[in-house]
Protein backbone atom coordinates (compact mmCIF):
# COMPACT_ATOMS: atom_id res chain seq x y z
CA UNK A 1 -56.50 -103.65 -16.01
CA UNK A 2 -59.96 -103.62 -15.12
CA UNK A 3 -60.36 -105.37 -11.52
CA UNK A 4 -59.93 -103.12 -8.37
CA UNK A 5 -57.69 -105.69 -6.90
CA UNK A 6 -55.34 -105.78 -9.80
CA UNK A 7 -55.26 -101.97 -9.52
CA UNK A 8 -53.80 -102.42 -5.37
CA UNK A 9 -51.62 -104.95 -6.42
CA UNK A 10 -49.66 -102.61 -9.01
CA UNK A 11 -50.06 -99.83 -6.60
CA UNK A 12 -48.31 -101.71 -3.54
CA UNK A 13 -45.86 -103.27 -6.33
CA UNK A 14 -44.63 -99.86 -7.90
CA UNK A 15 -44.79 -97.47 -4.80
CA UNK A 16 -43.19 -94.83 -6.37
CA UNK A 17 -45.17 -95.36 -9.26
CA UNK A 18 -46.49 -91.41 -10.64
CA UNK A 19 -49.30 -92.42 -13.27
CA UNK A 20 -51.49 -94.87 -13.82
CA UNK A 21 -53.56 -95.89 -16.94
CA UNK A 22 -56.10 -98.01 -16.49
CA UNK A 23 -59.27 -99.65 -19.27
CA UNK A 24 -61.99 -100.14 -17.74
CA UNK A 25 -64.89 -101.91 -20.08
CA UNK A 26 -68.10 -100.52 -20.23
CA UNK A 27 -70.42 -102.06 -17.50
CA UNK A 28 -67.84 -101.08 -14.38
CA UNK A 29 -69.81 -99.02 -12.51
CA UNK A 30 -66.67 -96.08 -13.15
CA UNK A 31 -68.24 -93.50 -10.13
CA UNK A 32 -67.65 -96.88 -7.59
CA UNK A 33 -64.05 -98.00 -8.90
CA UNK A 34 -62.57 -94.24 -8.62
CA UNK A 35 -63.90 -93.59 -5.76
CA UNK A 36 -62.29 -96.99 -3.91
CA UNK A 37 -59.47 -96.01 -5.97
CA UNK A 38 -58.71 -92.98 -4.78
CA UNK A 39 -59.70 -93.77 -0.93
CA UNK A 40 -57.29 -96.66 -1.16
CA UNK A 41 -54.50 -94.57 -2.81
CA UNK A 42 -55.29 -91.87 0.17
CA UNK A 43 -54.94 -94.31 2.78
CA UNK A 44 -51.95 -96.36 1.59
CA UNK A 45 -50.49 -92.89 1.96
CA UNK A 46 -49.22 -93.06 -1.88
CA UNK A 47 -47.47 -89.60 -1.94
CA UNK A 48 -45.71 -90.40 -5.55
CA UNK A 49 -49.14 -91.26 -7.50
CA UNK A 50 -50.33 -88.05 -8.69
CA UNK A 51 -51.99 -89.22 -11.97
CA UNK A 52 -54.53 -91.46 -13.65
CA UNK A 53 -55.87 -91.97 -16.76
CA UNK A 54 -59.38 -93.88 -16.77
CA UNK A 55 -59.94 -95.37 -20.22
CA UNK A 56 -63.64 -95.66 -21.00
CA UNK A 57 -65.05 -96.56 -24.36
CA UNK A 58 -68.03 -94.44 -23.62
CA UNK A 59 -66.58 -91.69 -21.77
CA UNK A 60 -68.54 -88.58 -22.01
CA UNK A 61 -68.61 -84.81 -20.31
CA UNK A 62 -71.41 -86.17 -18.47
CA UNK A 63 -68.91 -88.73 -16.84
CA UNK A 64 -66.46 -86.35 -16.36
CA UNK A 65 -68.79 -83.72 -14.17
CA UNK A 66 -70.49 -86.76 -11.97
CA UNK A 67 -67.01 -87.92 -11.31
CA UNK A 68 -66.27 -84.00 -10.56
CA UNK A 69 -68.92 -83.97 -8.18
CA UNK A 70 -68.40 -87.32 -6.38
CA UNK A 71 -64.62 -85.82 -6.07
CA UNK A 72 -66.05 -82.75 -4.20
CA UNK A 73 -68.74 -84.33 -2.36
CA UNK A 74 -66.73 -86.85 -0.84
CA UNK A 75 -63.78 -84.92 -0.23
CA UNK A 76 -61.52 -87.34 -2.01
CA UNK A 77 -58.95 -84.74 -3.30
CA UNK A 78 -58.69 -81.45 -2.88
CA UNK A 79 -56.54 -79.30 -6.03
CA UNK A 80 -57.43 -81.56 -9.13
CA UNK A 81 -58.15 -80.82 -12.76
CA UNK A 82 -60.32 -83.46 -14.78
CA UNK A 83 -60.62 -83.44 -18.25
CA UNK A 84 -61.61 -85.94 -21.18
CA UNK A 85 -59.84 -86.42 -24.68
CA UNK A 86 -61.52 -88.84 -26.55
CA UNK A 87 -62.34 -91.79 -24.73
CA UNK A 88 -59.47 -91.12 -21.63
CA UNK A 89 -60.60 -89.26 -18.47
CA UNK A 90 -57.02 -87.30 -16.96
CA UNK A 91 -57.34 -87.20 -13.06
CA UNK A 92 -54.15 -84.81 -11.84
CA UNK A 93 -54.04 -83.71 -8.58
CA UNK A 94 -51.36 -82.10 -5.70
């Protein structure tokens, strides 16, 4: 899956979905589509997802601490671990 709207529709289809993978290719601006992401999946009140794996063909530590920081900034979540292995960014939260 790589369109945002594809991403709600599986959301809203599996409600007690827990993890998500999703490929995103490389010019998807990645800071934009987590962050809609994980407002949408905030205010659809989605108590079950708790997971999401973000693959990214160029996926580097550099990724992973702006997405950090747009988590924090924004105040999207609040008790969350990010890490990368290979090219998948893990997103776990409470």
């Amino acid at each position: 899956m790589d369109d945002i709207e594809e991403v709600y529709f599986i959301i809203r289809l599996c409600p007690r979905m827990t993890y998500l993978k999703i490929n995103l290719i490389d010019n998807v601006d990645y800071e934009m589509f987590l962050k809609n992401l994980l407002m949408k999946i905030n205010n659809d009140c989605s108590q079950y997802l708790r997971s999401l794996c973000l693959y990214i063909p160029t996926a580097n530590n550099d990724m992973i601490n702006k997405l950090q920081d747009m988590i924090n900034r924004e105040k999207l979540l609040h008790y969350f671990t990010i890490k990368l292995e290979f090219d998948n960014i893990y997103l776990q939260w409470k």
